[in-house]
C-alpha atoms as a PDB file:
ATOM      1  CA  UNK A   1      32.192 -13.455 -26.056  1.00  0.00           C
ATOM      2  CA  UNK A   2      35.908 -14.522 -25.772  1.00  0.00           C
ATOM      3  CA  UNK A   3      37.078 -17.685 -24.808  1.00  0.00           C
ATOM      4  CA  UNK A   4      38.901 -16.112 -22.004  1.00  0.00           C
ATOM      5  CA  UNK A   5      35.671 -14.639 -20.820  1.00  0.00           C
ATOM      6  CA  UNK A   6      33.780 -17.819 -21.327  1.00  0.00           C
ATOM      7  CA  UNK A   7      36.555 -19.699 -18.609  1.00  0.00           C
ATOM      8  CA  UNK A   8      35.744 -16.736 -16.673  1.00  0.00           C
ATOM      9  CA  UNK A   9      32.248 -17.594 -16.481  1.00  0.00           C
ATOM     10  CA  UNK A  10      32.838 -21.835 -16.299  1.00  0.00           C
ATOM     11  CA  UNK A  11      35.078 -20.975 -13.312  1.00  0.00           C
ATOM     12  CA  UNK A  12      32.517 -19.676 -11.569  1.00  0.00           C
ATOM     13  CA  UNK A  13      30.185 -21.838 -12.560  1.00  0.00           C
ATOM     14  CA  UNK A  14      32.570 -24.571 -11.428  1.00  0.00           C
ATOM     15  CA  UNK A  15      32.505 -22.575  -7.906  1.00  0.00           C
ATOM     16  CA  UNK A  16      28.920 -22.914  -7.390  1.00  0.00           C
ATOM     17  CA  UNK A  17      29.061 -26.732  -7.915  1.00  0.00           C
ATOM     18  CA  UNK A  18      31.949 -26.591  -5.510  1.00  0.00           C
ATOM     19  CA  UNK A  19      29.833 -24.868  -3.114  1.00  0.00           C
ATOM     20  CA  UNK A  20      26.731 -26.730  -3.676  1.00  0.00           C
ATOM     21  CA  UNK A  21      28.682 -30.024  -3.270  1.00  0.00           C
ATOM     22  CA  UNK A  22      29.721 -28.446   0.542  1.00  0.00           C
ATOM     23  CA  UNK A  23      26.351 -27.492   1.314  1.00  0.00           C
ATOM     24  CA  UNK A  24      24.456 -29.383   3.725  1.00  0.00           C
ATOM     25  CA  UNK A  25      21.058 -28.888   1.691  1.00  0.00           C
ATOM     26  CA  UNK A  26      21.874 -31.757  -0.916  1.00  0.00           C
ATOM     27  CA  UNK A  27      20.030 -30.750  -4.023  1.00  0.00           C
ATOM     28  CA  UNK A  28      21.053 -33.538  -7.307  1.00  0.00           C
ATOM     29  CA  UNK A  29      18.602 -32.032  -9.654  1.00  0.00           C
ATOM     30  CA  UNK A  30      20.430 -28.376  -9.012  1.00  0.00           C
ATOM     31  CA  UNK A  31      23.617 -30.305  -9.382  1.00  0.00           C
ATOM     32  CA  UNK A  32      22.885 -32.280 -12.620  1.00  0.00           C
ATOM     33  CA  UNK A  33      21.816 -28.817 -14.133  1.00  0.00           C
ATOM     34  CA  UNK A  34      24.946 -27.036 -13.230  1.00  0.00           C
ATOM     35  CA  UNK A  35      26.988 -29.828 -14.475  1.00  0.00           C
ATOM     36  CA  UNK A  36      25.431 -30.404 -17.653  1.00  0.00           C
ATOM     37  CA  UNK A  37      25.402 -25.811 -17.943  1.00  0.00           C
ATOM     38  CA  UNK A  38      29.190 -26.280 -17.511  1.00  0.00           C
ATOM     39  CA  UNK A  39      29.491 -28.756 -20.120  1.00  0.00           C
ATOM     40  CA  UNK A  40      27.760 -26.839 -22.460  1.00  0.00           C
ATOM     41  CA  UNK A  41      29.129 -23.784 -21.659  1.00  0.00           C
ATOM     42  CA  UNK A  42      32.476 -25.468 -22.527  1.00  0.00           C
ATOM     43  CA  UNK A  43      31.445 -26.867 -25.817  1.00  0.00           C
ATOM     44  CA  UNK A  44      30.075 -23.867 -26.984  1.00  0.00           C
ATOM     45  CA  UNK A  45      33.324 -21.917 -26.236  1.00  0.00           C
ATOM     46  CA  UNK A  46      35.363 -24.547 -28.225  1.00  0.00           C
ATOM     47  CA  UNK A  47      33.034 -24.884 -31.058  1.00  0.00           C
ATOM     48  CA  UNK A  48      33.867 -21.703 -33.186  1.00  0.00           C
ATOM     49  CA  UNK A  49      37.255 -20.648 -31.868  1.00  0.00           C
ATOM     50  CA  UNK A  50      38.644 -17.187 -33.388  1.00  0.00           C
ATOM     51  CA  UNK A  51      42.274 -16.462 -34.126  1.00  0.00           C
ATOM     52  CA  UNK A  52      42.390 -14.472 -31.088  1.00  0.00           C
ATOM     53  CA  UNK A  53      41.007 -17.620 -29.053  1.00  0.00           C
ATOM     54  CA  UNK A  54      43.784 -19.420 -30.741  1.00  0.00           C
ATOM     55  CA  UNK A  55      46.869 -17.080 -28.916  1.00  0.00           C
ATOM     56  CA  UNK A  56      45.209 -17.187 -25.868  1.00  0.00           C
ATOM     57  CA  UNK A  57      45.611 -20.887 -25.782  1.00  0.00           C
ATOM     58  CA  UNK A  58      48.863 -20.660 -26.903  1.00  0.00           C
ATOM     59  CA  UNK A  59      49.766 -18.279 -24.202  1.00  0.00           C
ATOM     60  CA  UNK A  60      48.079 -20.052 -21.654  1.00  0.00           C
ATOM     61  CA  UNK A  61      49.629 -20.158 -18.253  1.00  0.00           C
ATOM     62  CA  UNK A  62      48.297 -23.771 -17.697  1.00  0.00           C
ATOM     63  CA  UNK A  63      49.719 -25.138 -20.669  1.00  0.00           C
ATOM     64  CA  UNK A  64      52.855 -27.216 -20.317  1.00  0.00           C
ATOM     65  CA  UNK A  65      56.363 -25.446 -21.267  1.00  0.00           C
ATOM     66  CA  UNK A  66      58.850 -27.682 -23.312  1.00  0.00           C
ATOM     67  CA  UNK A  67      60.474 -29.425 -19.562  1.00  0.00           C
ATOM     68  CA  UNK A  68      57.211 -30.933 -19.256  1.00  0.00           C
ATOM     69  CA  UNK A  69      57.278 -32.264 -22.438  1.00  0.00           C
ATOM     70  CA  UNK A  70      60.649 -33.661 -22.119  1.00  0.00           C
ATOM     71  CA  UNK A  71      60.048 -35.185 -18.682  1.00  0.00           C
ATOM     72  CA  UNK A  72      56.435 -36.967 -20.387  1.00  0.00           C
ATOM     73  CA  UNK A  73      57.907 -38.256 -23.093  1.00  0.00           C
ATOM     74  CA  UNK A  74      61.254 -38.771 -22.755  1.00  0.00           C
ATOM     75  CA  UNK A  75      62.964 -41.898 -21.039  1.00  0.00           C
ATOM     76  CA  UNK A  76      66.466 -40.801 -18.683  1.00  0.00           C
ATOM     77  CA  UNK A  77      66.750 -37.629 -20.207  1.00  0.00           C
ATOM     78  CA  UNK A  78      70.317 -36.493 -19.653  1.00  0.00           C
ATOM     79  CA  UNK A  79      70.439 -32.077 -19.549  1.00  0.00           C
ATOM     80  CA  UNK A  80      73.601 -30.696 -21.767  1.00  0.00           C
ATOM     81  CA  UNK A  81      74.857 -26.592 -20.703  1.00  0.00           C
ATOM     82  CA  UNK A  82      76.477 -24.211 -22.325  1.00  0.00           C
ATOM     83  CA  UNK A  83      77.283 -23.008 -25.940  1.00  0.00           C
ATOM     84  CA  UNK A  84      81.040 -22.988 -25.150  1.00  0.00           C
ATOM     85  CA  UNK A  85      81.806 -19.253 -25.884  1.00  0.00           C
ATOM     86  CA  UNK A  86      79.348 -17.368 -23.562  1.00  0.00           C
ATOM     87  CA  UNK A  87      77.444 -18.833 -21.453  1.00  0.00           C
ATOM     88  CA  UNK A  88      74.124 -21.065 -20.633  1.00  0.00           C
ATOM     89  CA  UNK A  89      71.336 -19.876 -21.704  1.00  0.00           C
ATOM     90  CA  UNK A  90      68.461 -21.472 -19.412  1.00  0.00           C
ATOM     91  CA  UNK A  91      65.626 -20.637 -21.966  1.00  0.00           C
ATOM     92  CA  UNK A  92      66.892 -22.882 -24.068  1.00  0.00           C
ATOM     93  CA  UNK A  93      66.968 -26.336 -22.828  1.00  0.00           C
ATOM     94  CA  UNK A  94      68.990 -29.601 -24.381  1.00  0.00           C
ATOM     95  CA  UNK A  95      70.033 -32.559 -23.964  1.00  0.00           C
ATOM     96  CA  UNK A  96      70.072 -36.614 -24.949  1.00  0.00           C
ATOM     97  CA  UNK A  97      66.969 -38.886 -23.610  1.00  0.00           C
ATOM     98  CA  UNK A  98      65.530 -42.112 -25.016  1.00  0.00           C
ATOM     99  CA  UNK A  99      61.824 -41.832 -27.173  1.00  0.00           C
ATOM    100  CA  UNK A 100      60.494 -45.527 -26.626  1.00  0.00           C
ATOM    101  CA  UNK A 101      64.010 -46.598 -26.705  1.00  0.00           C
ATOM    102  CA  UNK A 102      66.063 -44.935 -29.675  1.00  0.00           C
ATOM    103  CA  UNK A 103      68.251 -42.517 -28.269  1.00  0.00           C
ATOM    104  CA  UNK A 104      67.831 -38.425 -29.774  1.00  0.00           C
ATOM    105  CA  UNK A 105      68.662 -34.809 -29.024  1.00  0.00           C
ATOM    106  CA  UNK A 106      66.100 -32.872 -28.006  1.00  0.00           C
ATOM    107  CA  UNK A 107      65.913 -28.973 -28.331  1.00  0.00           C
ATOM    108  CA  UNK A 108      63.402 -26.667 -27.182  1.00  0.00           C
ATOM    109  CA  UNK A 109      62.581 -23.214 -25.746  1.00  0.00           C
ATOM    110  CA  UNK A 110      60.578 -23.086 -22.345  1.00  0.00           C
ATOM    111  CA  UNK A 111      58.721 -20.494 -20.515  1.00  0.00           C
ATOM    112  CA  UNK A 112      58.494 -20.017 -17.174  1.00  0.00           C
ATOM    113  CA  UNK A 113      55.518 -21.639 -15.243  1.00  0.00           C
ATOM    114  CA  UNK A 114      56.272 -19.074 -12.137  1.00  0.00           C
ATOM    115  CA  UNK A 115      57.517 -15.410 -12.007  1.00  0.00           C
ATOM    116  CA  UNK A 116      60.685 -16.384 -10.738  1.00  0.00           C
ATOM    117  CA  UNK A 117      61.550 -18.854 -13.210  1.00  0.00           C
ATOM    118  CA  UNK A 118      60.385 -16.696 -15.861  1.00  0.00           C
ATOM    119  CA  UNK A 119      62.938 -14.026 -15.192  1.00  0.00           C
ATOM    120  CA  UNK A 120      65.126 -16.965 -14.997  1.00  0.00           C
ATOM    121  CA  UNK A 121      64.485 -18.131 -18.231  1.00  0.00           C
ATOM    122  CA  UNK A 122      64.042 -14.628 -20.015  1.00  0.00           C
ATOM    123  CA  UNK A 123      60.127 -15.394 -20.422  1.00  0.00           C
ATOM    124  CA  UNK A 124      60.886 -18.140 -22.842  1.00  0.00           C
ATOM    125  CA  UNK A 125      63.399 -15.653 -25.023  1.00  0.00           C
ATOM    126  CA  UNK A 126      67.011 -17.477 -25.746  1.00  0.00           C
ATOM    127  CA  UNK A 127      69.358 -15.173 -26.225  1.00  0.00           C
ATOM    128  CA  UNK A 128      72.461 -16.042 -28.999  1.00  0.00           C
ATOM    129  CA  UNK A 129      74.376 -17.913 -26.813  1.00  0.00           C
ATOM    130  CA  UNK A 130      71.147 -20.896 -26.237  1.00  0.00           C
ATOM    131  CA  UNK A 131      70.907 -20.349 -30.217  1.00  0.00           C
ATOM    132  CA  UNK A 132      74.851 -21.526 -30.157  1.00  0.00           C
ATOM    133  CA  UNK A 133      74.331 -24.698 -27.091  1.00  0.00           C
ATOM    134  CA  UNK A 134      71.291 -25.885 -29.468  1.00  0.00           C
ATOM    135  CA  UNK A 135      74.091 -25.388 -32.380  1.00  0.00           C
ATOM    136  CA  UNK A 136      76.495 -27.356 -30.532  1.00  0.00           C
ATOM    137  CA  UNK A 137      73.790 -29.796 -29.409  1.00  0.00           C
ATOM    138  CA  UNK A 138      72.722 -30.515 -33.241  1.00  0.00           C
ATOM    139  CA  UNK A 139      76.143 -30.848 -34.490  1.00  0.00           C
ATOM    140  CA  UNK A 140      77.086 -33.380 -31.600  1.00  0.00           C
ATOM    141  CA  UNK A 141      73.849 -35.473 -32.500  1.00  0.00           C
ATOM    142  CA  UNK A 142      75.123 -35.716 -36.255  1.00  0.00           C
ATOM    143  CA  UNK A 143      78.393 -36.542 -34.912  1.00  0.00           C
ATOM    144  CA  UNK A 144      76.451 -39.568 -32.793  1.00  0.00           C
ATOM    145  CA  UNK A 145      73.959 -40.116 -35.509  1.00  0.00           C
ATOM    146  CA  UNK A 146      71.068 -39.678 -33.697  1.00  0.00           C
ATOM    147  CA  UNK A 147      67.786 -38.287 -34.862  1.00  0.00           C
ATOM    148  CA  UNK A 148      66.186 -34.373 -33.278  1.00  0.00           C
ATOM    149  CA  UNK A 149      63.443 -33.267 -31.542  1.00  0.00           C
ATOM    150  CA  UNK A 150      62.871 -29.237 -31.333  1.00  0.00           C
ATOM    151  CA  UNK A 151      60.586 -28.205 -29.106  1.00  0.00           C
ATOM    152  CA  UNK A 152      59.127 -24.529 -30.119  1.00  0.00           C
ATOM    153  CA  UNK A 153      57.810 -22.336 -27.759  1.00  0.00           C
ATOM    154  CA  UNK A 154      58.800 -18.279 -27.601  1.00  0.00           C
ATOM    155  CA  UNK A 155      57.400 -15.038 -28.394  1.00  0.00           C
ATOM    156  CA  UNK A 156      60.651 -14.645 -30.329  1.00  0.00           C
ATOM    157  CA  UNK A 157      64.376 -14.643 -29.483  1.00  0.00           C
ATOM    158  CA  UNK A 158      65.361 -11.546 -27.263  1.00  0.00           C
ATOM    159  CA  UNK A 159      65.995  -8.206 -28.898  1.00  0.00           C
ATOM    160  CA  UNK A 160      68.173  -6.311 -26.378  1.00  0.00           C
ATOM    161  CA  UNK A 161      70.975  -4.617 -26.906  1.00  0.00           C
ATOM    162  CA  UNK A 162      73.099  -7.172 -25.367  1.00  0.00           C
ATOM    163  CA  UNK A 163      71.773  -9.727 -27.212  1.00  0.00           C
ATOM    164  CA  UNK A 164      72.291  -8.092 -30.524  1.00  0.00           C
ATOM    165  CA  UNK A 165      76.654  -7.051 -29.594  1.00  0.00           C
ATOM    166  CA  UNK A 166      76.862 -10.964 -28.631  1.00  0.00           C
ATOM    167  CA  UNK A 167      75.365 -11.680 -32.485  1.00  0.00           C
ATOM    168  CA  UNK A 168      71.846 -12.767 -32.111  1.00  0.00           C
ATOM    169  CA  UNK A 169      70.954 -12.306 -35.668  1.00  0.00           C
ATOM    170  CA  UNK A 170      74.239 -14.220 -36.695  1.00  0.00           C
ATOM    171  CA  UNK A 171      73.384 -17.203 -34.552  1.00  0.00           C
ATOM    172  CA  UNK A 172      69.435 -17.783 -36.013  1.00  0.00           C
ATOM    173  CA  UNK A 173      70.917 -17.546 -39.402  1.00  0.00           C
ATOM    174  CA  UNK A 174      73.721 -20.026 -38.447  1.00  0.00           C
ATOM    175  CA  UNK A 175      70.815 -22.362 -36.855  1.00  0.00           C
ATOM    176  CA  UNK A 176      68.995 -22.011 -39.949  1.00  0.00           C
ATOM    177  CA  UNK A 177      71.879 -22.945 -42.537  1.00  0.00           C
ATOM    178  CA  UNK A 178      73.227 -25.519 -40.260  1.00  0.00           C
ATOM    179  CA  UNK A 179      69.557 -27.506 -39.532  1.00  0.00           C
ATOM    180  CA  UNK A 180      68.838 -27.645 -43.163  1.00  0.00           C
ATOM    181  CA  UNK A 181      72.209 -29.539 -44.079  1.00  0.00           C
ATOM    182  CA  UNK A 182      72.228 -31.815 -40.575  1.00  0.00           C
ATOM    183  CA  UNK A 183      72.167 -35.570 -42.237  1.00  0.00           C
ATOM    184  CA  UNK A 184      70.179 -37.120 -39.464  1.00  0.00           C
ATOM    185  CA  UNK A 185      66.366 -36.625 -39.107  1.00  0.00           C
ATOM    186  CA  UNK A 186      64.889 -33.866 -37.249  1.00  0.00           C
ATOM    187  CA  UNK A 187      61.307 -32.996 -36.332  1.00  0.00           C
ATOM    188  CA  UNK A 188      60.105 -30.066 -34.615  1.00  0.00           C
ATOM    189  CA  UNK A 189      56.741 -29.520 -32.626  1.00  0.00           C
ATOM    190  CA  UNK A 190      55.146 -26.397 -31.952  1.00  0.00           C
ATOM    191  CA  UNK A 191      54.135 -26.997 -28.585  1.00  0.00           C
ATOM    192  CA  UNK A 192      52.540 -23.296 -27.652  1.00  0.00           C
ATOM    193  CA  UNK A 193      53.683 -20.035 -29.338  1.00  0.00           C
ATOM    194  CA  UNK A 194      56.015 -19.983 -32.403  1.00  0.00           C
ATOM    195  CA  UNK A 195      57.406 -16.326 -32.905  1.00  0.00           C
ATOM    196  CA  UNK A 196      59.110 -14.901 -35.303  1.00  0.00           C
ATOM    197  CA  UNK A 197      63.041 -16.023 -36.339  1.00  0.00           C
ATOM    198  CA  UNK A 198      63.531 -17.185 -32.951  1.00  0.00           C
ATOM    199  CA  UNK A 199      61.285 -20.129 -33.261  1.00  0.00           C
ATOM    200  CA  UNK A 200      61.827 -20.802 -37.353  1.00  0.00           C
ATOM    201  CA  UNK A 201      65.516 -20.943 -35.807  1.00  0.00           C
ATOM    202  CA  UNK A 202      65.094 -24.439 -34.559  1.00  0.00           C
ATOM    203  CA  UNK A 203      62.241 -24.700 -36.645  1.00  0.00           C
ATOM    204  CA  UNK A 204      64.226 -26.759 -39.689  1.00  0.00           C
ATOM    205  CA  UNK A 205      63.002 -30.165 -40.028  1.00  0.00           C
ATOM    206  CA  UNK A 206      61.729 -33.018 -41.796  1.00  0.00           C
ATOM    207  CA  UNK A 207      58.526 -33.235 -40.220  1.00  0.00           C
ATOM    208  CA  UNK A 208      56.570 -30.314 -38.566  1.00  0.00           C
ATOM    209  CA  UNK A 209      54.008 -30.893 -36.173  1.00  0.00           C
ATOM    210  CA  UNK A 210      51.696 -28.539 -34.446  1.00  0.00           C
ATOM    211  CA  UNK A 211      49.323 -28.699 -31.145  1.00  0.00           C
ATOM    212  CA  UNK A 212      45.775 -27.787 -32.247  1.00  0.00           C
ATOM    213  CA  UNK A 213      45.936 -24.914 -30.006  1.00  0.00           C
ATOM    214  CA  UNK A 214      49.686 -23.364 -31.249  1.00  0.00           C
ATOM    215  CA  UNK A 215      50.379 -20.840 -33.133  1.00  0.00           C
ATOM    216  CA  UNK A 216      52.891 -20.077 -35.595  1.00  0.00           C
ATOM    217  CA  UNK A 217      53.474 -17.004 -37.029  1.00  0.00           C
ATOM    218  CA  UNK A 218      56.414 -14.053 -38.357  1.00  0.00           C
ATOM    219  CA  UNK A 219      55.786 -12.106 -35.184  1.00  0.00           C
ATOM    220  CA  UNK A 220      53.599 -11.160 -32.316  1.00  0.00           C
ATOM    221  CA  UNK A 221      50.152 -10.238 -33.443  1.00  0.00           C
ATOM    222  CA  UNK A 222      50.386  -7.297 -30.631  1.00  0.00           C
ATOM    223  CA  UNK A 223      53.912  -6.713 -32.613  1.00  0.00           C
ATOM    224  CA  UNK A 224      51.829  -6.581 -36.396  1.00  0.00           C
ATOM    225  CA  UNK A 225      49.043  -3.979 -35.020  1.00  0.00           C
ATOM    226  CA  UNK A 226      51.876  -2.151 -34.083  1.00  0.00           C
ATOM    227  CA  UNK A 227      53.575  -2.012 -37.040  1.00  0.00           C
ATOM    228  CA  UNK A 228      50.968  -1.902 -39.478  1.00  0.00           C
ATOM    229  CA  UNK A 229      48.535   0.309 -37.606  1.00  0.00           C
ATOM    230  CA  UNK A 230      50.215   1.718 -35.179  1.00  0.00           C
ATOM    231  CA  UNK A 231      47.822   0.486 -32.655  1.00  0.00           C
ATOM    232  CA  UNK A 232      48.486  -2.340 -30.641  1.00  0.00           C
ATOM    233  CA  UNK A 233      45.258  -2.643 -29.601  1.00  0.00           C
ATOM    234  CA  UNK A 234      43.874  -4.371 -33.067  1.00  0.00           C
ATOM    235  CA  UNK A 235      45.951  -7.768 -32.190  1.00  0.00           C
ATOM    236  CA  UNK A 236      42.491  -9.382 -32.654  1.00  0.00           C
ATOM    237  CA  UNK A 237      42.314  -7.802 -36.217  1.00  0.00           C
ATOM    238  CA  UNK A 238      45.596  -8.898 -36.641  1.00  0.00           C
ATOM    239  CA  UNK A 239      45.329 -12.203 -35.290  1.00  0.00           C
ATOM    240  CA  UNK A 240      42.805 -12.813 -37.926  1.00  0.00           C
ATOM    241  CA  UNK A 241      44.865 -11.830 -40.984  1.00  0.00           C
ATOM    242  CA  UNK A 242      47.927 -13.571 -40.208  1.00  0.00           C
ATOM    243  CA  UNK A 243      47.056 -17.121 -40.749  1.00  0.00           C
ATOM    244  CA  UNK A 244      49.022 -18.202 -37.839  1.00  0.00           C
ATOM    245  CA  UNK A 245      46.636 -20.707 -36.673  1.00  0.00           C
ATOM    246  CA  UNK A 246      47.819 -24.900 -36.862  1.00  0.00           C
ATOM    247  CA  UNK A 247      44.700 -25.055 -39.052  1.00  0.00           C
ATOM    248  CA  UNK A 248      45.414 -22.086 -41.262  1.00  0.00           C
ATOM    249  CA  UNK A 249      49.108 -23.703 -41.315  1.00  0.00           C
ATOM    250  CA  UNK A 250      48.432 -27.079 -41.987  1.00  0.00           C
ATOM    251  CA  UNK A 251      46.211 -26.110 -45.003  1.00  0.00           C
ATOM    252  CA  UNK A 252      48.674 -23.967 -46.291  1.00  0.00           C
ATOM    253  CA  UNK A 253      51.309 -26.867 -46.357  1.00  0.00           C
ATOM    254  CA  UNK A 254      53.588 -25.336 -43.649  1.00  0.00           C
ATOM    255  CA  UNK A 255      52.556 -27.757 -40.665  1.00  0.00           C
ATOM    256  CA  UNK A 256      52.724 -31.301 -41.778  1.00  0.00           C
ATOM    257  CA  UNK A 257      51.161 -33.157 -39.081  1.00  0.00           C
ATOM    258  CA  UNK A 258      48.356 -31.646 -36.185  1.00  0.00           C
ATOM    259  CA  UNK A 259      47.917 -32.930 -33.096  1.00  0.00           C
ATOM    260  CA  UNK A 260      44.731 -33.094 -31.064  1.00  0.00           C
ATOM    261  CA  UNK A 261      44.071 -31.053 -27.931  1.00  0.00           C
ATOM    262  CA  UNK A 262      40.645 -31.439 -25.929  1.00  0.00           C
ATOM    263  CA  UNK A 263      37.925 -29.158 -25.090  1.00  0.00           C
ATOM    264  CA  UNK A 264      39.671 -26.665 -22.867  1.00  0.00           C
ATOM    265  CA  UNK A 265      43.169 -27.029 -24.371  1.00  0.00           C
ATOM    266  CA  UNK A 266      46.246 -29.608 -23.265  1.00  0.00           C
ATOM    267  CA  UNK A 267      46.279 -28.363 -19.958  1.00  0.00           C
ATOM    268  CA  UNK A 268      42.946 -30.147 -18.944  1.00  0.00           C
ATOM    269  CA  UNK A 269      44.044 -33.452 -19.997  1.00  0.00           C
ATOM    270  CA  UNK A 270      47.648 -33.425 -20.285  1.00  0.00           C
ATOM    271  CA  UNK A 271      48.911 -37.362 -19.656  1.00  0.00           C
ATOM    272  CA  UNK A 272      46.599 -37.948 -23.031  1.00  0.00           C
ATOM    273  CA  UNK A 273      47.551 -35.806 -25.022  1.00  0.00           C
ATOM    274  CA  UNK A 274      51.622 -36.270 -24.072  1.00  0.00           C
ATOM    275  CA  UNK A 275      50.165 -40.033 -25.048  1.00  0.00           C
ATOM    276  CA  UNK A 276      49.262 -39.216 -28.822  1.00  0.00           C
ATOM    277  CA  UNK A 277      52.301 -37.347 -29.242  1.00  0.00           C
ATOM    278  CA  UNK A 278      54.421 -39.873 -27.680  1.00  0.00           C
ATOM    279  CA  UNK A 279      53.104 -42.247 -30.101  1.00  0.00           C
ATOM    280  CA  UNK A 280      53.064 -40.251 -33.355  1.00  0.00           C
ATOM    281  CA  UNK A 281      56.777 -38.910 -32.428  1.00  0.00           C
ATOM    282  CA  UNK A 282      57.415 -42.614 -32.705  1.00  0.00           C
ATOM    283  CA  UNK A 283      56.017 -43.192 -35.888  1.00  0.00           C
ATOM    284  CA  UNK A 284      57.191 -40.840 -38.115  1.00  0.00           C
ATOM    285  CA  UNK A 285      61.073 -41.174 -36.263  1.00  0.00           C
ATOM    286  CA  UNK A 286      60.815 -44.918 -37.203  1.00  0.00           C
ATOM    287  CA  UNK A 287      59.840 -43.737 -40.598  1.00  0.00           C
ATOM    288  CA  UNK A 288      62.917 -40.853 -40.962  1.00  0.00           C
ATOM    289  CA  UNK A 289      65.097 -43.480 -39.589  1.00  0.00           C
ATOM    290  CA  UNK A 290      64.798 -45.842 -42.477  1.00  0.00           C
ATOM    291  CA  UNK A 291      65.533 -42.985 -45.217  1.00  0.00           C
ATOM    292  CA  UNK A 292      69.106 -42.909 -46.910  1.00  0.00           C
ATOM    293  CA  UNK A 293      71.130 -39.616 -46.053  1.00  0.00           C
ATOM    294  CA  UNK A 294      71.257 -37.970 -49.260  1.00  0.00           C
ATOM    295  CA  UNK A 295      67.129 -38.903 -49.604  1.00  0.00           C
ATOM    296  CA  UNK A 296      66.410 -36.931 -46.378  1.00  0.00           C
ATOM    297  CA  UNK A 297      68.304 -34.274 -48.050  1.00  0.00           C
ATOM    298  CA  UNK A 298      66.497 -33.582 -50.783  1.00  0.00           C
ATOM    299  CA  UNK A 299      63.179 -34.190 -49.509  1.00  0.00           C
ATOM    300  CA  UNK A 300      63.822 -31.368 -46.498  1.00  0.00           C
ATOM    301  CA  UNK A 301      64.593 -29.183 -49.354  1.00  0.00           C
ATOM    302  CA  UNK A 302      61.851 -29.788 -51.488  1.00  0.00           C
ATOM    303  CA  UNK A 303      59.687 -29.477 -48.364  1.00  0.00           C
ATOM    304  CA  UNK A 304      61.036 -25.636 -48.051  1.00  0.00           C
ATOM    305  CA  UNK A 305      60.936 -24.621 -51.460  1.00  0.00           C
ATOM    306  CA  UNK A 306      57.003 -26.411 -51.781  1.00  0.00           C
ATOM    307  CA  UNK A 307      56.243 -23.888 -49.248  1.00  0.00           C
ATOM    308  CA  UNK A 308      56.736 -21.002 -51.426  1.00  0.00           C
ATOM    309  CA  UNK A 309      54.626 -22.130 -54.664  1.00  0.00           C
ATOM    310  CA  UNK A 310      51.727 -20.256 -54.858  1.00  0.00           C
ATOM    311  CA  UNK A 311      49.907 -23.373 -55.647  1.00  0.00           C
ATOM    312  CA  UNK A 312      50.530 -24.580 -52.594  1.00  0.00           C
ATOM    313  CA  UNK A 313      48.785 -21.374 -50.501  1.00  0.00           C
ATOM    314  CA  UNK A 314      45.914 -21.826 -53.378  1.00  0.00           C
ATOM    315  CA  UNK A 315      44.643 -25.254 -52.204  1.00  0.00           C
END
């Protein structure tokens, strides 16, 4: 069974308890069963995800898009607009905010939580021009000297036409170049779904981190059944080859760092989680901090090139 037929089945589980609690027939040894079913229905979903599992936990419509992350763990966070040739791209969000006191940049892609706001911001999609405001945004921090926090979440940057006269590819490329050379320390966190160019674009950094329940990967699977098969319809297959799972990522030494999620995924218990990231953020800023320029350098390069030894995907 799925994991997104397993909630189907806790939820109404859940809405027996619900109505047992309302009825006027009190009955604690019905109630102590259902509770403790529940439970185990919920551990046994989480025991043994599948790749497939994995994406629908990314994709989540509970879990929290990058503004809740900034408005958790971020102190007076100050919003930035604009890439100063186009436009403002609202699906890419930036801006300057205080992580337990040291001032940073922080960068990320959000999804809408609503309809409305997802048309508003393009279903978590930037187009060039919020590839050119985080640009502007990174440059400005190097200027100021202060450290970067990417936030990745998208299905991948938006492919219409539009997008590709005003120079989309030209703008990931420029992100890419220009985040590998910054001189001040960056770290980006997969916070949901990492797809394709559009999230490797502000995907440059010293440290990678990864929610349990993110995934990271060169496109859709949806997009790799379609290519490879022709057929959509084997995501799941798909899913399963593509290694785009934070374990499958971490192991292959892609994903530095992985943070915890609890049975049922962030959204269930969201102020903890935003508390161990909050923290660990912390720790390995106060660690980039301390490193000499040309050091930092160096070591992001090393990380990049590490990636592609086939040693490295042999461990």
């Amino acid at each position: 069974m799925s994991l997104k037929s397993m909630e189907i089945l806790i939820e109404q589980l859940k809405q027996q308890l619900l109505a047992l609690d309302k009825s006027e027939i009190q009955n604690e040894s019905l109630r102590k069963e259902l509770m403790q079913l529940i439970a185990n229905t919920e551990q046994e979903a989480f025991e043994k995800l599948e790749p497939e599992d994995k994406v629908y936990l990314a994709r989540h419509p509970l879990r929290p898009n990058a503004k809740c992350y900034i408005d958790m763990l971020f102190d007076g966070f100050m919003e930035m607009h604009g890439d100063r040739y186009y436009g403002d791209d609202q699906s890419m969000i930036g801006g300057v905010g205080l992580l337990k006191g040291i001032p940073v940049t922080i960068i990320g892609q959000v999804k809408g939580k609503t309809l409305e706001e997802n048309m508003k911001r393009n279903f978590g999609m930037p187009h060039p021009e919020g590839y050119r405001k985080a640009l502007r945004l990174a440059k400005q921090a190097e200027k100021f000297g202060r450290p970067i926090i990417t936030l990745i979440d998208t299905p991948g940057a938006y492919p219409g036409i539009g997008a590709e006269e005003r120079g989309q590819a030209e703008a990931i490329a420029d992100c890419l170049k220009t985040f590998m050379e910054l001189t001040v320390p960056i770290i980006a966190v997969v916070v949901g779904e990492g797809g394709s160019g559009g999230a490797l674009a502000i995907g440059i950094a010293d440290r990678i981190m990864m929610l349990e329940h993110s995934i990271y990967s060169v496109l859709s699977p949806e997009g790799f059944a379609s290519i490879l098969w022709k057929d959509a319809s084997r995501a799941k297959e798909a899913a399963k080859l593509m290694k785009l799972t934070a374990q499958d990522l971490y192991q292959l030494g892609v994903v530095d760092i992985l943070i915890e999620e609890p049975v049922g995924g962030i959204h269930t218990q969201v102020d903890f989680v935003m508390a161990q990231l909050k923290e660990r953020l912390y720790e390995e800023l106060a660690k980039l901090i301390k490193e000499k320029k040309d050091s930092l350098l160096q070591q992001r390069y090393e990380k990049f090139r590490r990636m592609a030894i086939p040693e490295v995907y042999e461990q």
